[in-house]
N, C-alpha and C. Protein backbone atom coordinates (compact mmCIF):
# COMPACT_ATOMS: atom_id res chain seq x y z
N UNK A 1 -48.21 -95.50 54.23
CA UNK A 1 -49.63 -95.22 54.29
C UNK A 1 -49.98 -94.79 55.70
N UNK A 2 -50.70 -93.90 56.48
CA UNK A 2 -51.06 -93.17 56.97
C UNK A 2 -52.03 -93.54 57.55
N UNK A 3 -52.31 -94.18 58.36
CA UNK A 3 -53.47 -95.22 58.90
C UNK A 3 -54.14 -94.66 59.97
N UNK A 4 -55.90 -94.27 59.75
CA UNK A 4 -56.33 -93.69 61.59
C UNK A 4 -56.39 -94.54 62.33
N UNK A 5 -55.99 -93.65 63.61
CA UNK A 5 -56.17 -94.76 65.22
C UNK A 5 -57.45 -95.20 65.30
N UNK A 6 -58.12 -96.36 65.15
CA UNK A 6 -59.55 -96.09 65.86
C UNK A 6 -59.33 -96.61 67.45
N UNK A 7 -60.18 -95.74 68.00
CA UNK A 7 -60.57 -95.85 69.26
C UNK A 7 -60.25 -97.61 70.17
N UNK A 8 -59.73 -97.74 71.11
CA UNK A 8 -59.07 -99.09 71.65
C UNK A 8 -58.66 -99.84 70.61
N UNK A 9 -58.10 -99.03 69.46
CA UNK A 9 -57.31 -100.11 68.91
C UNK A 9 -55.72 -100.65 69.63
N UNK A 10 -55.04 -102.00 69.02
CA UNK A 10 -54.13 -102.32 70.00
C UNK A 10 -53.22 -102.93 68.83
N UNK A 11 -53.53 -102.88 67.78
CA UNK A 11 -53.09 -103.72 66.84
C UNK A 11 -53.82 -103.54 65.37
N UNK A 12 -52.89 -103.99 64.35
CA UNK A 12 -53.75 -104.34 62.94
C UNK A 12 -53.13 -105.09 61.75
N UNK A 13 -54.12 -105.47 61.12
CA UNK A 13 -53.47 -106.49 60.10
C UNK A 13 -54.39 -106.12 58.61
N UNK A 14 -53.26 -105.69 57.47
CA UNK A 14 -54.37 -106.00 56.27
C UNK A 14 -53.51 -106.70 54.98
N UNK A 15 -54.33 -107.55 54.62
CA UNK A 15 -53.95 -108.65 54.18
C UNK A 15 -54.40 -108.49 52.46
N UNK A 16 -54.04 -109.26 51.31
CA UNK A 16 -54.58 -109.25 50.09
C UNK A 16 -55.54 -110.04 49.96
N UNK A 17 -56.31 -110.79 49.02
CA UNK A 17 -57.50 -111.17 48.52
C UNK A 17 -56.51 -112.94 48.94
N UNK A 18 -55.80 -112.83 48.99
CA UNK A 18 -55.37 -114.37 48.90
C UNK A 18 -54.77 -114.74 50.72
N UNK A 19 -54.91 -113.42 51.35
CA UNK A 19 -54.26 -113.87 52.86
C UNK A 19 -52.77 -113.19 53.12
N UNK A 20 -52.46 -112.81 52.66
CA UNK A 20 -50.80 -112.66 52.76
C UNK A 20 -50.57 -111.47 53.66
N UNK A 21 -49.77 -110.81 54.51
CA UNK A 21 -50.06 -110.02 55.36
C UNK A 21 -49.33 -108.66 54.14
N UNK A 22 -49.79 -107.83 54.14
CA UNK A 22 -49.23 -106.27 52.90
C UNK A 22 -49.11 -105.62 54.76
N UNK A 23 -49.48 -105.46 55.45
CA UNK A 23 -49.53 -104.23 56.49
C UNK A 23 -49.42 -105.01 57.85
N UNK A 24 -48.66 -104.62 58.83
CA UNK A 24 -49.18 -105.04 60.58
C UNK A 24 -48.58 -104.38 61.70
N UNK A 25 -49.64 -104.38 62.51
CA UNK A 25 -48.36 -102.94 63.67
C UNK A 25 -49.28 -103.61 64.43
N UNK A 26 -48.72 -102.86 65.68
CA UNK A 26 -48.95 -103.43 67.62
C UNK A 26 -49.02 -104.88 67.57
N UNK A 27 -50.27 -105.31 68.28
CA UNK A 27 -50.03 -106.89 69.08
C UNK A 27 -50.28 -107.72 68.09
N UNK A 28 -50.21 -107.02 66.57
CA UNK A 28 -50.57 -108.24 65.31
C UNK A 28 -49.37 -108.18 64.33
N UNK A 29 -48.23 -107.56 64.64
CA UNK A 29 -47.52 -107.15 63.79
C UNK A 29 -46.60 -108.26 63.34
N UNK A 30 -46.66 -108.62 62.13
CA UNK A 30 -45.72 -109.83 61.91
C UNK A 30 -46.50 -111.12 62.04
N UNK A 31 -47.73 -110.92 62.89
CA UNK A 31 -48.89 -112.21 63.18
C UNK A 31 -49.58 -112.88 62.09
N UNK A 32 -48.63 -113.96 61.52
CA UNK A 32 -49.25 -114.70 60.21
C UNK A 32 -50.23 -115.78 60.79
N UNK A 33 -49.96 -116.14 61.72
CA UNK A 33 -51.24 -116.93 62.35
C UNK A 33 -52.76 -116.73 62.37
N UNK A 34 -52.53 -115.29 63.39
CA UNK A 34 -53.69 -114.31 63.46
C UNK A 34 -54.05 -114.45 61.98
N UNK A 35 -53.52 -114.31 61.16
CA UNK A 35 -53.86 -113.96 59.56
C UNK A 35 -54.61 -115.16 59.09
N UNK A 36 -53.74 -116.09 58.85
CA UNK A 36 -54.33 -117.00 58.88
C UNK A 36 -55.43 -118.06 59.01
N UNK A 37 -56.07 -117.55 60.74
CA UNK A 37 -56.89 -117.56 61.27
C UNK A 37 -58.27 -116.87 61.03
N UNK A 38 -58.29 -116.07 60.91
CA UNK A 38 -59.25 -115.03 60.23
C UNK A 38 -59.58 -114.92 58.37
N UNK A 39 -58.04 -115.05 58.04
CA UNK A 39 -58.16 -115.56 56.36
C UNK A 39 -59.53 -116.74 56.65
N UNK A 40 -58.81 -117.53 57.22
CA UNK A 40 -59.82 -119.00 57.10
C UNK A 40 -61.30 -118.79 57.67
N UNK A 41 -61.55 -117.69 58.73
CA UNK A 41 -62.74 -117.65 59.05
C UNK A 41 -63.46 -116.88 57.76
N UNK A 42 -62.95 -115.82 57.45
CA UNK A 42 -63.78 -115.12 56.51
C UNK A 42 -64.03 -116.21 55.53
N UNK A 43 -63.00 -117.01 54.85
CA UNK A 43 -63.31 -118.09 53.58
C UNK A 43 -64.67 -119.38 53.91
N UNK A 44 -64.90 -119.60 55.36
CA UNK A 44 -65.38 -120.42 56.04
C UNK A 44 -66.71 -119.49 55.92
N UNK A 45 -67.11 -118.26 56.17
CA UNK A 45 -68.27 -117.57 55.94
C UNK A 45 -68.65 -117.39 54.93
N UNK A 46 -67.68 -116.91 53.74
CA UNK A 46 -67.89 -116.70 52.40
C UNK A 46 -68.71 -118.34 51.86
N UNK A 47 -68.03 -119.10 51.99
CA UNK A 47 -68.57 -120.47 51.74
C UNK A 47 -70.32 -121.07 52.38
N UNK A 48 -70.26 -120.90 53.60
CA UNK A 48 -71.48 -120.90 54.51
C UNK A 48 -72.64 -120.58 54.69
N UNK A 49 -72.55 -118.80 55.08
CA UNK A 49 -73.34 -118.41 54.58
C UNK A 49 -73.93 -117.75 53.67
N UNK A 50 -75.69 -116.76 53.65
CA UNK A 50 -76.49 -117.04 52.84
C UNK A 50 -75.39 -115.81 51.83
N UNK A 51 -75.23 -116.29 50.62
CA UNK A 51 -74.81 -116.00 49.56
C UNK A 51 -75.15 -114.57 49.18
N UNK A 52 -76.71 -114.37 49.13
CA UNK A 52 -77.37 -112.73 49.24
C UNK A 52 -76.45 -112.03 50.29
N UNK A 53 -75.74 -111.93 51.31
CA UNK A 53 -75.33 -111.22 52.36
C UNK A 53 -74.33 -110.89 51.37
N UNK A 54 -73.01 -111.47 50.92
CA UNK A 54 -72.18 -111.14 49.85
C UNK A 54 -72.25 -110.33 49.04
N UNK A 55 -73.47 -110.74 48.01
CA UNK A 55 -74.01 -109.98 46.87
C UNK A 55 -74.53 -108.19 47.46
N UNK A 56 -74.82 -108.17 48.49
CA UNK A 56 -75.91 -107.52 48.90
C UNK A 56 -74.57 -106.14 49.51
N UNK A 57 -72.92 -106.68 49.85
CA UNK A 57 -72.16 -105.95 50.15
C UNK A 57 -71.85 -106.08 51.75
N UNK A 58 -71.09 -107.50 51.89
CA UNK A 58 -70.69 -107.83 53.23
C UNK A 58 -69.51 -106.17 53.99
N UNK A 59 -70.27 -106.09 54.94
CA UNK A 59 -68.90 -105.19 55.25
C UNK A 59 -68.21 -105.63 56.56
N UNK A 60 -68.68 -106.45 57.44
CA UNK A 60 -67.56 -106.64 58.55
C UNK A 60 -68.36 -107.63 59.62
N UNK A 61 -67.17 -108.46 59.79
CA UNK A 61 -67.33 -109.67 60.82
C UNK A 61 -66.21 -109.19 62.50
N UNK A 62 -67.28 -109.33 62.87
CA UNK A 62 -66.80 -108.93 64.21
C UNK A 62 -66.08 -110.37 65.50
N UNK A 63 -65.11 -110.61 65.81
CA UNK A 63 -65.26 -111.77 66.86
C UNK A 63 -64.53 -111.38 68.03
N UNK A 64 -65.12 -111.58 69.38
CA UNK A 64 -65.69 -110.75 70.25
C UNK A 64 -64.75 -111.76 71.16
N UNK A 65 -64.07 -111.12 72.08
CA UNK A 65 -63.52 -112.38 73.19
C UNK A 65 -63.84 -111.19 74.43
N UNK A 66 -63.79 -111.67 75.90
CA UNK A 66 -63.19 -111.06 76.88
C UNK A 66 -63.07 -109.71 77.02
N UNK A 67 -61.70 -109.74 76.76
CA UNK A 67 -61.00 -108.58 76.66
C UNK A 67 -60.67 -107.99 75.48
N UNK A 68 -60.99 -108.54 74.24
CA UNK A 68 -60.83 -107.72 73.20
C UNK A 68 -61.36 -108.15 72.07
N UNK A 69 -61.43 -107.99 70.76
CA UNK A 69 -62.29 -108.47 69.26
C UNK A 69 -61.17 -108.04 68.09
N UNK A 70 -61.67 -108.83 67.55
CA UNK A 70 -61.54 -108.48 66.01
C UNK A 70 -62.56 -108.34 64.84
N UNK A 71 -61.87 -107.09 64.99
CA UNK A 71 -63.12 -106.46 63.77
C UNK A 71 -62.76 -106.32 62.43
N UNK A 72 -62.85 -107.26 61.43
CA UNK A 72 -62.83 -107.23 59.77
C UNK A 72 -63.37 -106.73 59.06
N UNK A 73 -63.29 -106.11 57.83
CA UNK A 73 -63.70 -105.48 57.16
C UNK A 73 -62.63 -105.71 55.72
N UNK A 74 -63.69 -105.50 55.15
CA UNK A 74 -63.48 -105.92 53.31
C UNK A 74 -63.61 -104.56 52.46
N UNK A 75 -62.57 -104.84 52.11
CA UNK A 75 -62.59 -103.61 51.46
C UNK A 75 -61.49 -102.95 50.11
N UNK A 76 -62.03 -102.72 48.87
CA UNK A 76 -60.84 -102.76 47.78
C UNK A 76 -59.84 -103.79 47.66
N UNK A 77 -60.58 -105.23 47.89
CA UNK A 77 -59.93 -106.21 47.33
C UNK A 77 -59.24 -106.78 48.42
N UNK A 78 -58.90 -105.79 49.43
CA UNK A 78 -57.92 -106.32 50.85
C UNK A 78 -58.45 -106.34 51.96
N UNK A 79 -58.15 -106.86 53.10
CA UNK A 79 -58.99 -107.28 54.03
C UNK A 79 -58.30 -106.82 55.32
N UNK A 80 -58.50 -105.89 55.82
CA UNK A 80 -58.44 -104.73 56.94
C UNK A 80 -59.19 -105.42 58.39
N UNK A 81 -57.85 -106.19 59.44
CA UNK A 81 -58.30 -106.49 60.60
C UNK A 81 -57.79 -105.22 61.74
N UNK A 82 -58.36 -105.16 62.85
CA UNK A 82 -58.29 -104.28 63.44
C UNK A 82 -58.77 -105.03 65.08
N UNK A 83 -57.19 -105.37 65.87
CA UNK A 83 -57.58 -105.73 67.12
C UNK A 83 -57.64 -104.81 68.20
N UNK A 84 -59.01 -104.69 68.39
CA UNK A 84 -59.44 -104.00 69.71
C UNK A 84 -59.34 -103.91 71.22
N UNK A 85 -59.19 -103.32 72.10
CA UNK A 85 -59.49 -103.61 73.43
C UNK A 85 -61.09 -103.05 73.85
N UNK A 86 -61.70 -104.48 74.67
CA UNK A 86 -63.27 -104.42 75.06
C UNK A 86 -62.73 -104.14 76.59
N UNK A 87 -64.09 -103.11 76.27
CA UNK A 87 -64.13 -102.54 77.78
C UNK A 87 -65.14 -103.28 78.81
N UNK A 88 -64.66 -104.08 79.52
CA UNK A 88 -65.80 -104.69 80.73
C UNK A 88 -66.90 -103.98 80.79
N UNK A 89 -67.99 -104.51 80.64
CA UNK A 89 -69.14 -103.96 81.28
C UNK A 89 -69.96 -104.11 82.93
């Protein structure tokens, strides 16, 4: 599969409806943790919050560090992470 670069990407992970890693290249490649980690945050949101956000067509949880984020996104059943590099402001 044929995947675009986005812009400061450094890494990526996409996973099935249950967590399992199907895809991973650069600084996530092979990263079942990372997976893991994020599996559990998205399940931890899905659970949490307001339920309408779901219904309504969640498209992406962003978590923001320092020097870089992860940006999620849902999509056809699988769950498309994408680690970034943040540019200092």
């Amino acid at each position: 599969m044929d995947r675009p670069n986005i812009q400061g990407q450094i890494g990526y992970l996409t996973l099935n409806s249950e967590g399992a890693v199907l895809a991973s290249e650069g600084d996530l490649k092979n990263d079942e943790k990372t997976a893991g980690i994020l599996h559990g945050l998205i399940t931890l949101a899905h659970n949490r919050l307001d339920p309408k956000a779901f219904d309504k067509g969640f498209k992406r949880l962003t978590v923001t560090y320092e020097d870089h984020a992860y940006v999620v996104c849902l999509s056809n059943r699988k769950i498309h992470i994408v680690k970034r590099q943040v540019q200092a402001t």
